[in-house]
C-alpha atoms as a PDB file:
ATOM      1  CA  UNK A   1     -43.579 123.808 142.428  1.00  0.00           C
ATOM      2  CA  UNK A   2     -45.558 124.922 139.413  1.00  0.00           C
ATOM      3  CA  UNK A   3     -45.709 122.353 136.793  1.00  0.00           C
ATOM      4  CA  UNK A   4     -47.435 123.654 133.414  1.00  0.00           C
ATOM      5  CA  UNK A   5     -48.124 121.132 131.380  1.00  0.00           C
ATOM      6  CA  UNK A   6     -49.681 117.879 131.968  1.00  0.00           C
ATOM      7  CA  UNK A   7     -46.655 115.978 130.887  1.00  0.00           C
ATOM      8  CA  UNK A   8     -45.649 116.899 134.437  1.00  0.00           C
ATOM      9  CA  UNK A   9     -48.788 114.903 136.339  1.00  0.00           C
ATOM     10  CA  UNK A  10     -46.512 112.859 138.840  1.00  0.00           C
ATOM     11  CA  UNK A  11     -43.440 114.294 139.164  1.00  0.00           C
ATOM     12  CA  UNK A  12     -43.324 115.057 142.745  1.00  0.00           C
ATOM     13  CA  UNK A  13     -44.494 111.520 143.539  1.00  0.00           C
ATOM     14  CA  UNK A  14     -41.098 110.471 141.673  1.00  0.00           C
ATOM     15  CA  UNK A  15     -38.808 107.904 143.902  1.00  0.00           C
ATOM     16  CA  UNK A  16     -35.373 109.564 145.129  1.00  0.00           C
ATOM     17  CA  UNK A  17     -34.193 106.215 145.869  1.00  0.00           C
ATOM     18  CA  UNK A  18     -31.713 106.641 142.996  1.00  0.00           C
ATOM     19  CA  UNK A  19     -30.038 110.055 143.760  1.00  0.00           C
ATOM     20  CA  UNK A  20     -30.020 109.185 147.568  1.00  0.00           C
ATOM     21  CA  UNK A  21     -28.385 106.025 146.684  1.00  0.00           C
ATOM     22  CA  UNK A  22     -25.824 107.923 144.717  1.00  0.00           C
ATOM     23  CA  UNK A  23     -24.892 110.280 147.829  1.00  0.00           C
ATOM     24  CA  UNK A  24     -27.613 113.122 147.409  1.00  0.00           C
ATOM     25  CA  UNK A  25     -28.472 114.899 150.326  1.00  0.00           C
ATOM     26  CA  UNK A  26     -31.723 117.036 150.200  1.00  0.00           C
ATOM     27  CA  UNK A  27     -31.563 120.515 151.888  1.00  0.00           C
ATOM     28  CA  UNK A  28     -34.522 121.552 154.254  1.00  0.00           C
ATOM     29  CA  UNK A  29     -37.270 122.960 152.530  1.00  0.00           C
ATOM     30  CA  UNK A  30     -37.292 126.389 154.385  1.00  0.00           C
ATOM     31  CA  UNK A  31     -33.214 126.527 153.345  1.00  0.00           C
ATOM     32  CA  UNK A  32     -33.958 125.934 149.906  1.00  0.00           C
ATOM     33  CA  UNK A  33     -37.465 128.282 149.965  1.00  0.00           C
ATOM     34  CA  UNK A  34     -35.196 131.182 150.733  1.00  0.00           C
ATOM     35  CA  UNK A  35     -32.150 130.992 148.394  1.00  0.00           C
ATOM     36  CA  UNK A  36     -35.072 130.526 145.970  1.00  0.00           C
ATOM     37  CA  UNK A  37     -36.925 133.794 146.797  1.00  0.00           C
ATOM     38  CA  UNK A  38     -33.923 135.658 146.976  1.00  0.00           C
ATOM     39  CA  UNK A  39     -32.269 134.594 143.559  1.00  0.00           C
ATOM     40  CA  UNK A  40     -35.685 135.577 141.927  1.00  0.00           C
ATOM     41  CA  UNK A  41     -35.757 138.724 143.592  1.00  0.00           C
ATOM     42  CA  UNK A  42     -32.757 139.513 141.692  1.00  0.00           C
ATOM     43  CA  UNK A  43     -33.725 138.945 138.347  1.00  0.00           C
ATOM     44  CA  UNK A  44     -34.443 141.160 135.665  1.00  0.00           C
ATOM     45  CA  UNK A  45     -36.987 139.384 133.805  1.00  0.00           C
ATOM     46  CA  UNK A  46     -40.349 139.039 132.852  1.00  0.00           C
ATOM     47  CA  UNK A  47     -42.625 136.174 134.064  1.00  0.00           C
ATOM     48  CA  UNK A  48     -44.259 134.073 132.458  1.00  0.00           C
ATOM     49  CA  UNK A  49     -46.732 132.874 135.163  1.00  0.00           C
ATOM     50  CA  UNK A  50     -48.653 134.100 137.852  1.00  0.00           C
ATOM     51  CA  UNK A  51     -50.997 136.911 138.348  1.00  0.00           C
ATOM     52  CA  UNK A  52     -50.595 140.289 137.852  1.00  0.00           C
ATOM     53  CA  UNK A  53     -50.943 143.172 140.881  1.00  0.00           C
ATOM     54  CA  UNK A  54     -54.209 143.681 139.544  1.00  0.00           C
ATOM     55  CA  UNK A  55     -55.386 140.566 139.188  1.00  0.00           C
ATOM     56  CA  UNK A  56     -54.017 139.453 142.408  1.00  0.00           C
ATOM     57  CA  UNK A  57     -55.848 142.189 143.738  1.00  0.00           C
ATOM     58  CA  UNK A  58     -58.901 141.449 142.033  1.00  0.00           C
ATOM     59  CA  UNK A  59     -59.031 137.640 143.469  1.00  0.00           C
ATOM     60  CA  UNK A  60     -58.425 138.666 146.970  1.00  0.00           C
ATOM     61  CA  UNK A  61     -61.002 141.224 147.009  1.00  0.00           C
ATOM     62  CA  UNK A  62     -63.487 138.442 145.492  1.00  0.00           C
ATOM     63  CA  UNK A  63     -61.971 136.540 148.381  1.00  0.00           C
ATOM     64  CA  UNK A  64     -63.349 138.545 151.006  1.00  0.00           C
ATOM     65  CA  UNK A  65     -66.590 138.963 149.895  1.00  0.00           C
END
């Protein structure tokens, strides 16, 4: 997960002792991965990160050189 701002530094390394203690379960990773993709395939919005086709095309081409 992209974080973008520094106020962020740590937050994966967070303890989960808390929610598990409280009954969370955590869904596998590949579960959650795909009901991810597939709700953002299905917006309608622009984004605010990430590269554009060019750009992405740009980098991988520098990539391979």
């Amino acid at each position: 997960m992209w974080l973008p701002s520094e106020e962020y530094a740590g937050h994966g390394t967070r303890s989960v002792a808390r929610a598990e203690a409280a009954g969370l379960t955590a869904r596998p990773l590949a579960e959650t991965l795909a009901d991810v993709l597939s709700w953002e395939e299905g917006q309608d919005h622009p984004r605010g990160a990430g590269l554009s086709d060019d750009e992405e095309r740009e980098l991988i081409e520098m990539l391979r050189s």
